[in-house]
PDB file of N, CA and C in Angstrom:
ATOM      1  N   UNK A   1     -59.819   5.778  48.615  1.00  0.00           N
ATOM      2  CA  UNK A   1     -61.258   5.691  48.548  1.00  0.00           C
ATOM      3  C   UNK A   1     -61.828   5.896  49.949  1.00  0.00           C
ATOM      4  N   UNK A   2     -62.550   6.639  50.203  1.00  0.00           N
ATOM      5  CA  UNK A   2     -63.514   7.032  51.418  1.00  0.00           C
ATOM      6  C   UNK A   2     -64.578   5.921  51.397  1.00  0.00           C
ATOM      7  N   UNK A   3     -64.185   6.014  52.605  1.00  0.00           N
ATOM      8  CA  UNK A   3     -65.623   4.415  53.179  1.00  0.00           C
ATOM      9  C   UNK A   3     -66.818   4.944  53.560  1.00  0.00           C
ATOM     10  N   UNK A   4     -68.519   4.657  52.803  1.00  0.00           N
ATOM     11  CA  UNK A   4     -69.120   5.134  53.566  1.00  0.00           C
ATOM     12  C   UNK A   4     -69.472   4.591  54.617  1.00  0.00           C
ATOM     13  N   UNK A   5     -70.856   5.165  54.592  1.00  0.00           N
ATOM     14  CA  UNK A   5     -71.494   4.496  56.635  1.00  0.00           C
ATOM     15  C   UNK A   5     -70.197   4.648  57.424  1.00  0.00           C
ATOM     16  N   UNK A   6     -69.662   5.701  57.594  1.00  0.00           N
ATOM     17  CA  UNK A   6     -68.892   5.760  58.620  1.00  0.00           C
ATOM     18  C   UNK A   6     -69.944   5.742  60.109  1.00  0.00           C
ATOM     19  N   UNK A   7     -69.067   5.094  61.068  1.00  0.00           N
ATOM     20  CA  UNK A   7     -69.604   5.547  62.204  1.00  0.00           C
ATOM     21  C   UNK A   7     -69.806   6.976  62.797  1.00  0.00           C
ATOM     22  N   UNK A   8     -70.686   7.788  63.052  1.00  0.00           N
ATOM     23  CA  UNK A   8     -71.007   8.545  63.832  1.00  0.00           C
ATOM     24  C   UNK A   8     -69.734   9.404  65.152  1.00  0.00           C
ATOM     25  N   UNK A   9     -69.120   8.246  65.178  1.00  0.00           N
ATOM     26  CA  UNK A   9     -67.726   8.699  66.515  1.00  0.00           C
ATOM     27  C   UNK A   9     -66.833   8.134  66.416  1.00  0.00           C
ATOM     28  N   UNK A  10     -66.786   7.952  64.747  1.00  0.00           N
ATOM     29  CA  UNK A  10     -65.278   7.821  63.983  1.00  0.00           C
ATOM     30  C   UNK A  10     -64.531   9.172  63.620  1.00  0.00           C
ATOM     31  N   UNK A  11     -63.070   8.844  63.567  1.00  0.00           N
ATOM     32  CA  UNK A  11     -62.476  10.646  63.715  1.00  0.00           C
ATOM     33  C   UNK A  11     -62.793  11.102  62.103  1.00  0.00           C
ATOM     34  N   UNK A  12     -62.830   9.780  60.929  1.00  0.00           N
ATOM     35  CA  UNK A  12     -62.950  10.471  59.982  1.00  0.00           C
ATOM     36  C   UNK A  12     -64.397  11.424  59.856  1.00  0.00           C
ATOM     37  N   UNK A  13     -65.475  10.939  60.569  1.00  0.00           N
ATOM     38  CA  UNK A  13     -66.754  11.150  60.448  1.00  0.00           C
ATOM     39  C   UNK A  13     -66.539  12.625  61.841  1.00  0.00           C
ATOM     40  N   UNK A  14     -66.150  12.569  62.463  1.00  0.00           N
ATOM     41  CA  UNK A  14     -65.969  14.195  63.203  1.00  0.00           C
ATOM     42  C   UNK A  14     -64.873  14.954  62.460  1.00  0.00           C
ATOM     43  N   UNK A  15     -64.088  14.431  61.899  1.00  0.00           N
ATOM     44  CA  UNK A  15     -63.452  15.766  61.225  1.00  0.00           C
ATOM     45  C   UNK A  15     -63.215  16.138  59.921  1.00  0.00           C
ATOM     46  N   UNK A  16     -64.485  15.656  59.262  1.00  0.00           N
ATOM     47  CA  UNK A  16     -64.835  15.529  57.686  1.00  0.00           C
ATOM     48  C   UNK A  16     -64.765  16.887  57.144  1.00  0.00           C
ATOM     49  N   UNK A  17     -63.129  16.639  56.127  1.00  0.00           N
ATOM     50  CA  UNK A  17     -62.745  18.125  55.559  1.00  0.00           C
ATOM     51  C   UNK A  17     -64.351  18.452  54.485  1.00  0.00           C
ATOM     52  N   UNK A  18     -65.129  17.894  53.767  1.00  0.00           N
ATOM     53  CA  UNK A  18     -66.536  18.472  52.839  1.00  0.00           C
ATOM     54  C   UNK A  18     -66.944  18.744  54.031  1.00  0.00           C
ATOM     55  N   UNK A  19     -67.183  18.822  55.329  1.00  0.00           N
ATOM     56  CA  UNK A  19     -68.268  19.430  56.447  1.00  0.00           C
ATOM     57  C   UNK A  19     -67.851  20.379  56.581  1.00  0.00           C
ATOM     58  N   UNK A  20     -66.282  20.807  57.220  1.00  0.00           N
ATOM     59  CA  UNK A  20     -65.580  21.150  58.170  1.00  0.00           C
ATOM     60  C   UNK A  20     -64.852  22.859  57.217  1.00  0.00           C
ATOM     61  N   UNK A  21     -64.568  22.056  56.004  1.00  0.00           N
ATOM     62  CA  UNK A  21     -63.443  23.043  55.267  1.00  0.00           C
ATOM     63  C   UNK A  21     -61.642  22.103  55.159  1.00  0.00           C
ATOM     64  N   UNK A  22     -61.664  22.532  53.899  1.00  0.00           N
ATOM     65  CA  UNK A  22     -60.101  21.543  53.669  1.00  0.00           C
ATOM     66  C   UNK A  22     -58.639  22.364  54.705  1.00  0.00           C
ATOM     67  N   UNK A  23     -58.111  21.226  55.581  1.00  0.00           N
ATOM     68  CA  UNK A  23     -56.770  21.578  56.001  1.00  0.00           C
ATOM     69  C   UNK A  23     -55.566  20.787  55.904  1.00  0.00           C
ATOM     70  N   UNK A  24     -54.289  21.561  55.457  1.00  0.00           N
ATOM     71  CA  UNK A  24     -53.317  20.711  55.173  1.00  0.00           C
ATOM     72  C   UNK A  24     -52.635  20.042  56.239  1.00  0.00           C
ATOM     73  N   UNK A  25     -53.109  18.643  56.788  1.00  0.00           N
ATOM     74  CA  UNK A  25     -52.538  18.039  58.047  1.00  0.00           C
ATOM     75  C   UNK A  25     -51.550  17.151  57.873  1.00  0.00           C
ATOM     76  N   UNK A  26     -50.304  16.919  58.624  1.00  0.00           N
ATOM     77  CA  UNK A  26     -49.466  16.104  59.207  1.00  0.00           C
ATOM     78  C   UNK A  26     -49.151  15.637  60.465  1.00  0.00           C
ATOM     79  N   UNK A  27     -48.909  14.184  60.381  1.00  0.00           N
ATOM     80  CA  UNK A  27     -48.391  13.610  62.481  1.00  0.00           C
ATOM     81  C   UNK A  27     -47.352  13.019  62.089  1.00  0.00           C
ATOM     82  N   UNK A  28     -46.622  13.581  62.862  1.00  0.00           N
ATOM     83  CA  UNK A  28     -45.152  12.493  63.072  1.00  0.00           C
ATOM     84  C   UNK A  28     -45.166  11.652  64.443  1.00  0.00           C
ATOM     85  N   UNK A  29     -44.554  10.639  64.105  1.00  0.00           N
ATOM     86  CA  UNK A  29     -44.501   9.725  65.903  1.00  0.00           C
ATOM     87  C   UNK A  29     -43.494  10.051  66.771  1.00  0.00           C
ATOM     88  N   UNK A  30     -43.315  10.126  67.635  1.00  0.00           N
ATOM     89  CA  UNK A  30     -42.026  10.304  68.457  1.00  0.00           C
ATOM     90  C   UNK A  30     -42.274   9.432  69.226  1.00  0.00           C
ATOM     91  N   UNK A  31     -41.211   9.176  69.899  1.00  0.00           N
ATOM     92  CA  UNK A  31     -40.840   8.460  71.093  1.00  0.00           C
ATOM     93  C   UNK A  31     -40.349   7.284  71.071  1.00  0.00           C
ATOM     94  N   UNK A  32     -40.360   6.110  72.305  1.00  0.00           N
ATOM     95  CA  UNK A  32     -40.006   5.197  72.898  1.00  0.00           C
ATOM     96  C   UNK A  32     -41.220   4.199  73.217  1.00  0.00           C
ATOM     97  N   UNK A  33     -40.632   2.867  73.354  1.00  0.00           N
ATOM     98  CA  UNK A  33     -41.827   2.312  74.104  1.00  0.00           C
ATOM     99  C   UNK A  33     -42.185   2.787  75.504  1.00  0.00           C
ATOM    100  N   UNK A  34     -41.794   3.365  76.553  1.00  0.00           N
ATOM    101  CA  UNK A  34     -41.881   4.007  77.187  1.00  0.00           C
ATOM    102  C   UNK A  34     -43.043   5.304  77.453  1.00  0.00           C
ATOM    103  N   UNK A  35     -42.142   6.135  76.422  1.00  0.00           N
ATOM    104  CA  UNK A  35     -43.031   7.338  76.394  1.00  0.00           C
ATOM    105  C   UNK A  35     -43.445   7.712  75.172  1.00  0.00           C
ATOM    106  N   UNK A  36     -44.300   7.544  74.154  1.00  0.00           N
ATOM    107  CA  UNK A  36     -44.441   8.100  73.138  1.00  0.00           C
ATOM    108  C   UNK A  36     -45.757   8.380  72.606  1.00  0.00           C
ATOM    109  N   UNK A  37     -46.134   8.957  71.238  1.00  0.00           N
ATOM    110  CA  UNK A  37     -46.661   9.438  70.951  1.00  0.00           C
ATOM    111  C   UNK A  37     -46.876  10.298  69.565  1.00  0.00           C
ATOM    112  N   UNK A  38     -47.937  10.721  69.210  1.00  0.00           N
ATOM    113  CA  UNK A  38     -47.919  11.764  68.071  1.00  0.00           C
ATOM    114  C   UNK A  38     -47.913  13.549  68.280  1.00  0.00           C
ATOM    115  N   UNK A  39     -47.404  13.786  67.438  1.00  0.00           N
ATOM    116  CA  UNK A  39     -46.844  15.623  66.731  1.00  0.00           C
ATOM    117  C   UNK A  39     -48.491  15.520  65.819  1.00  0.00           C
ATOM    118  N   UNK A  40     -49.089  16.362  65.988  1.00  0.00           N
ATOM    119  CA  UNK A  40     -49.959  16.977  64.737  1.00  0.00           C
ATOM    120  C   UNK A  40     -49.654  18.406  64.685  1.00  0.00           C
ATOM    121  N   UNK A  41     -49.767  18.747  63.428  1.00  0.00           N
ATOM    122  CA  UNK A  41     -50.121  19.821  62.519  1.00  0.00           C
ATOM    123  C   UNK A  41     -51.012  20.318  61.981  1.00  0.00           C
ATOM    124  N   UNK A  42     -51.465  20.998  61.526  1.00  0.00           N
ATOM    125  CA  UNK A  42     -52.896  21.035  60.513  1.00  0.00           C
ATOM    126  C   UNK A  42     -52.699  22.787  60.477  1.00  0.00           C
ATOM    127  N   UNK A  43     -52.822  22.831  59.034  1.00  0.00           N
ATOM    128  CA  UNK A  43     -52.770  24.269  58.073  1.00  0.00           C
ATOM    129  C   UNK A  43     -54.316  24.194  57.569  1.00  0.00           C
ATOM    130  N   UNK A  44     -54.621  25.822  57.848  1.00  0.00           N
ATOM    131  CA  UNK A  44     -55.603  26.114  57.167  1.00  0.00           C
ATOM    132  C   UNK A  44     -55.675  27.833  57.305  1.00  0.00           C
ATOM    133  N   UNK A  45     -56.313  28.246  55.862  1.00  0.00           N
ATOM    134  CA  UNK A  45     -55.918  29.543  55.669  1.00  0.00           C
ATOM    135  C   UNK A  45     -57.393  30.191  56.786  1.00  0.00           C
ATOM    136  N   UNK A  46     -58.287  29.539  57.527  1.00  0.00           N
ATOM    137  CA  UNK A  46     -58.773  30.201  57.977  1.00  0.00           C
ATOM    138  C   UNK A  46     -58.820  29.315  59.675  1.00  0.00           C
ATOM    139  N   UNK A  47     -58.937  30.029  60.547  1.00  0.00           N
ATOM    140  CA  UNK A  47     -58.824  29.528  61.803  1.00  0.00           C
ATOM    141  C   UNK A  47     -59.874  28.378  62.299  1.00  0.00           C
ATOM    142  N   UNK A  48     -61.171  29.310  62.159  1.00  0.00           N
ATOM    143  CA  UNK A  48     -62.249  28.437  62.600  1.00  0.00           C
ATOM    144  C   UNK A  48     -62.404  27.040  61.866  1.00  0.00           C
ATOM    145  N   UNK A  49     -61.838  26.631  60.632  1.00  0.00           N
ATOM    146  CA  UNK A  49     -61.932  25.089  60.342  1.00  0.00           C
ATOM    147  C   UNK A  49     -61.207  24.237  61.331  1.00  0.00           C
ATOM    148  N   UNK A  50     -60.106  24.378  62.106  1.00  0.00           N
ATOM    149  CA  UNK A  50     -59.472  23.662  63.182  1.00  0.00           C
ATOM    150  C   UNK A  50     -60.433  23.992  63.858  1.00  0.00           C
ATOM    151  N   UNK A  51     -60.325  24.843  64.651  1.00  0.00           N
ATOM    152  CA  UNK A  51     -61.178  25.220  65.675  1.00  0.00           C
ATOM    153  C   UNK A  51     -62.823  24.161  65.911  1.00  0.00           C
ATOM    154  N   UNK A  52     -63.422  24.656  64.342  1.00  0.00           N
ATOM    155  CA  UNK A  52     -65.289  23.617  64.820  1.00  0.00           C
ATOM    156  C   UNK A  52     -64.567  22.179  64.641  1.00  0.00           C
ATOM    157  N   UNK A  53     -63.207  21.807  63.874  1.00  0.00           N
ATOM    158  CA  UNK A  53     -63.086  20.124  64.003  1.00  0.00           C
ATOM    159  C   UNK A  53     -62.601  19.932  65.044  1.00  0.00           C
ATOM    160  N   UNK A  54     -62.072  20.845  65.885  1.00  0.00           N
ATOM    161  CA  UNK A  54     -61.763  20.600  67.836  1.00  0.00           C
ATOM    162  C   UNK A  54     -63.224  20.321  68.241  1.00  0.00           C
ATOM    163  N   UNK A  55     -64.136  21.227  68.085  1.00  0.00           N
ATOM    164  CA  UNK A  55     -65.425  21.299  68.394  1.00  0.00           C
ATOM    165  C   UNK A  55     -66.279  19.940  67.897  1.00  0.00           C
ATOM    166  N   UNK A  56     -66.239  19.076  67.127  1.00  0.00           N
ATOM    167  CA  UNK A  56     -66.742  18.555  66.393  1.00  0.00           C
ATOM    168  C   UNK A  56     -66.190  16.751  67.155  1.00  0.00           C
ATOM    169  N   UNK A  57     -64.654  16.854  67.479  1.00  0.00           N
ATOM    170  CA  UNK A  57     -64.270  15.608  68.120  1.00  0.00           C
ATOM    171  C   UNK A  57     -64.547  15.785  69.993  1.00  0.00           C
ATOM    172  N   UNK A  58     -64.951  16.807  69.866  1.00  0.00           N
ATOM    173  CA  UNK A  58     -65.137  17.143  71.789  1.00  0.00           C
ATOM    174  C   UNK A  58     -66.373  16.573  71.884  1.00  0.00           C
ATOM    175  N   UNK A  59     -67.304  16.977  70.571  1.00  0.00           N
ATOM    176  CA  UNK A  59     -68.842  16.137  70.948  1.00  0.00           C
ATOM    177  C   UNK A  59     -69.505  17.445  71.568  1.00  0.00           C
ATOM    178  N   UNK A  60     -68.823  18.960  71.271  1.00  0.00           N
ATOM    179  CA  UNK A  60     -69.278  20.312  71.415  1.00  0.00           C
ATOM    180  C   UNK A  60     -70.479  20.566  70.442  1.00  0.00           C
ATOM    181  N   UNK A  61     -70.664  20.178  69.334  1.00  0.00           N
ATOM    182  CA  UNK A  61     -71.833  20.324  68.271  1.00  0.00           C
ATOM    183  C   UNK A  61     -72.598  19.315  67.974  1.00  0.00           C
ATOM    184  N   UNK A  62     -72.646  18.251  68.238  1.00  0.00           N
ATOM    185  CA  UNK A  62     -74.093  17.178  68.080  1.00  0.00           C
ATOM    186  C   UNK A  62     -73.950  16.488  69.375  1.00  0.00           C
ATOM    187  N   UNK A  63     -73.238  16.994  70.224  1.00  0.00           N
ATOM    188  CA  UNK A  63     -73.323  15.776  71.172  1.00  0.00           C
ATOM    189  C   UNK A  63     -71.908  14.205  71.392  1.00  0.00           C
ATOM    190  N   UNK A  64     -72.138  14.069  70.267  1.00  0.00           N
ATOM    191  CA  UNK A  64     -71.157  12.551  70.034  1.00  0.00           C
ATOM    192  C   UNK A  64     -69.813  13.116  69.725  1.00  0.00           C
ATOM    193  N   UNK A  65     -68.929  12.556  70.647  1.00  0.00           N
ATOM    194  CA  UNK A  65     -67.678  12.393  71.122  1.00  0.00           C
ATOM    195  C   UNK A  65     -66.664  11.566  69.912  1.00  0.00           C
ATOM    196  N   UNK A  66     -65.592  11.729  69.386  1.00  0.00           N
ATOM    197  CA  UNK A  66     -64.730  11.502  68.477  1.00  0.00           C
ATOM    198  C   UNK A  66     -63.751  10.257  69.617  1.00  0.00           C
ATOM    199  N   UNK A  67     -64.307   8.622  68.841  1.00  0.00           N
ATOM    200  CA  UNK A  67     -63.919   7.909  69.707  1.00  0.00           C
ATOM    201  C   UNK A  67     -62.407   7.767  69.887  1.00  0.00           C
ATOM    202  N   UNK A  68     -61.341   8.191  69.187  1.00  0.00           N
ATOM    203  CA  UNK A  68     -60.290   8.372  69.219  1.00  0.00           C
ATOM    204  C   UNK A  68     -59.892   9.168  70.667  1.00  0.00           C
ATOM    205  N   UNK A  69     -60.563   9.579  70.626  1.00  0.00           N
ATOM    206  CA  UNK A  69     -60.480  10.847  72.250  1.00  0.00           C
ATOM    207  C   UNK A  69     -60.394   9.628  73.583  1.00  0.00           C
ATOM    208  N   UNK A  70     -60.813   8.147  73.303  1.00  0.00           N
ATOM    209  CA  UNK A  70     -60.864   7.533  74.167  1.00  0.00           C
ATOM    210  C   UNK A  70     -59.387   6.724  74.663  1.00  0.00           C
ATOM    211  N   UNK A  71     -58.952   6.926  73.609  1.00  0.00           N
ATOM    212  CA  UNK A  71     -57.491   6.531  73.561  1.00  0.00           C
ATOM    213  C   UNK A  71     -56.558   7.873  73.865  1.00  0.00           C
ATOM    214  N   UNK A  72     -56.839   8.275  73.475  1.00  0.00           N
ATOM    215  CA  UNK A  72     -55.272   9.788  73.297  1.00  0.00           C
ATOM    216  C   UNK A  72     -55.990  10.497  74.241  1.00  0.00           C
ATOM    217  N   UNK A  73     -54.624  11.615  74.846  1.00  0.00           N
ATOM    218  CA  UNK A  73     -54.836  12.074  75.381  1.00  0.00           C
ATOM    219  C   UNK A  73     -53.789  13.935  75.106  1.00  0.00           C
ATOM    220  N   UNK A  74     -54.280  15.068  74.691  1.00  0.00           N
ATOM    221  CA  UNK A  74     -53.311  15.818  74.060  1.00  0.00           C
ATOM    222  C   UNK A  74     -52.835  16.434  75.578  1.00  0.00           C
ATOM    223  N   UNK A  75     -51.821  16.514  75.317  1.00  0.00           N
ATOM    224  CA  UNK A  75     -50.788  17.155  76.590  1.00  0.00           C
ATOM    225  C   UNK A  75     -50.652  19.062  76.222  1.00  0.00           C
ATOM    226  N   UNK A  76     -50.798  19.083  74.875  1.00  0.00           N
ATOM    227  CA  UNK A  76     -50.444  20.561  74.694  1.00  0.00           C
ATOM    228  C   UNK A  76     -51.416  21.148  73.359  1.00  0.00           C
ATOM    229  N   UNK A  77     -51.555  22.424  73.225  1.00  0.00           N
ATOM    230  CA  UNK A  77     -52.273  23.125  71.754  1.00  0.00           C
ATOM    231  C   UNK A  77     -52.235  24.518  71.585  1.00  0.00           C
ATOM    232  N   UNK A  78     -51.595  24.686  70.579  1.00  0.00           N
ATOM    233  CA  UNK A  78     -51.609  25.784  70.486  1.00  0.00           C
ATOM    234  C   UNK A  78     -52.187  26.819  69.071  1.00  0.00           C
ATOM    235  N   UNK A  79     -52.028  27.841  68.527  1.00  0.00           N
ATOM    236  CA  UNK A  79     -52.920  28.595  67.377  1.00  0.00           C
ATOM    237  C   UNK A  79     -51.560  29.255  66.710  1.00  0.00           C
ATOM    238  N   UNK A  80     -51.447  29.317  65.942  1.00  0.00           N
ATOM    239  CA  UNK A  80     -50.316  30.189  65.281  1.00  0.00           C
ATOM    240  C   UNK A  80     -50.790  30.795  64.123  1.00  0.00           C
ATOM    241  N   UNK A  81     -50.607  32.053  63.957  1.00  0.00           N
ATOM    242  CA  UNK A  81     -50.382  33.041  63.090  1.00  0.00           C
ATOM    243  C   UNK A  81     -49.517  33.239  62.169  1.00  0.00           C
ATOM    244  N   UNK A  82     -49.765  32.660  60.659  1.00  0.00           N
ATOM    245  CA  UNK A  82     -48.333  32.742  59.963  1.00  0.00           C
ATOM    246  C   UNK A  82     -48.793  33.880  58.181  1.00  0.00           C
ATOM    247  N   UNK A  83     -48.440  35.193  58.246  1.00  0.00           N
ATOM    248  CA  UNK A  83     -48.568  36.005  57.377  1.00  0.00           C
ATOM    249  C   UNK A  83     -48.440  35.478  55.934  1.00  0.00           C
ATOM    250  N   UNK A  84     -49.239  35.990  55.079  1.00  0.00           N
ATOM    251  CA  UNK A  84     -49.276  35.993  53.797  1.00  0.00           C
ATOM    252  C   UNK A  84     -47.721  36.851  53.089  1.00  0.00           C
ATOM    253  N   UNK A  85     -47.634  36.284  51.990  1.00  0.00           N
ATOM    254  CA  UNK A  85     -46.407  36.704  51.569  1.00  0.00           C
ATOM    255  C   UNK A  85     -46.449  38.025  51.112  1.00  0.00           C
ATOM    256  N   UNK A  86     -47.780  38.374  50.442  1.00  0.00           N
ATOM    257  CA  UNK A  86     -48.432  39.742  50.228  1.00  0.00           C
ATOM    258  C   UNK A  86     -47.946  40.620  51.331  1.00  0.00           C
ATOM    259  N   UNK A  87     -48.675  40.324  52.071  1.00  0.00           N
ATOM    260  CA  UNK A  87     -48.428  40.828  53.375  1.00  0.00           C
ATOM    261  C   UNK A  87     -47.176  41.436  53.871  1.00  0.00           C
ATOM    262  N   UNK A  88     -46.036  40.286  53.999  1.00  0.00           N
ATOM    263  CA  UNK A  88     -44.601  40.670  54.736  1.00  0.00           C
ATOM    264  C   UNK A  88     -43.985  41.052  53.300  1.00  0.00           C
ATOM    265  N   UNK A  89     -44.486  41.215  52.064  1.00  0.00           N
ATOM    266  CA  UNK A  89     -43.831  42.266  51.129  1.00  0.00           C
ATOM    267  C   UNK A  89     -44.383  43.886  51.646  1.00  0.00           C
ATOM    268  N   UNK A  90     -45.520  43.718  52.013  1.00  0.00           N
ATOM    269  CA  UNK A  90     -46.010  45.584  52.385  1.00  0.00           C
ATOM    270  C   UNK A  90     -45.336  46.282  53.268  1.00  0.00           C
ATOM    271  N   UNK A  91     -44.110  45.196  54.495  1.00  0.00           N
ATOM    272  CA  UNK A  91     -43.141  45.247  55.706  1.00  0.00           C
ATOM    273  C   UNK A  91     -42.233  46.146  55.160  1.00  0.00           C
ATOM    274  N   UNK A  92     -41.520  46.184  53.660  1.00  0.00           N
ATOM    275  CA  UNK A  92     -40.279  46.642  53.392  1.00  0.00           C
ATOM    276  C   UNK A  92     -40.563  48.274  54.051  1.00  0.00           C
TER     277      UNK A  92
END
């Protein structure tokens, strides 16, 4: 069940898949007490839905900052390109 009245610079409320567009996301934890941390993922058949919910927790489109950002900190990011099956059948 989705909670309303979310806060404003809650991550669910910056990266709301009905705003944003639906993506298939996963985090795994790694690490140690030491050093650790989360792996994310996130699938989506079109780019720009990651992309405006990057935009959206930066506080790039209304202003307000995704308070999670106050805690974490991402070390790396990258974009990947992964072909339709259509597609790498037209390869033969």
């Amino acid at each position: 069940m989705e909670l309303e009245n979310k806060p404003a610079d809650s991550h669910v409320a910056r990266t709301d898949q009905d705003e944003y567009g639906k993506i298939f996301r996963r985090n795994m934890p790694y690490g140690n007490v030491g050093d650790h941390g989360t792996v994310f993922v996130g699938f989506s058949a079109d780019q720009k839905r990651l992309a405006r919910m990057l935009e959206s927790m930066a506080g790039l489109i209304d202003g307000t900052r995704d308070a999670l950002t106050r805690y974490t900190e991402p070390l790396t990011g990258s974009y990947y390109f992964v072909p339709s099956v259509e597609s790498l059948r037209q390869l033969r």
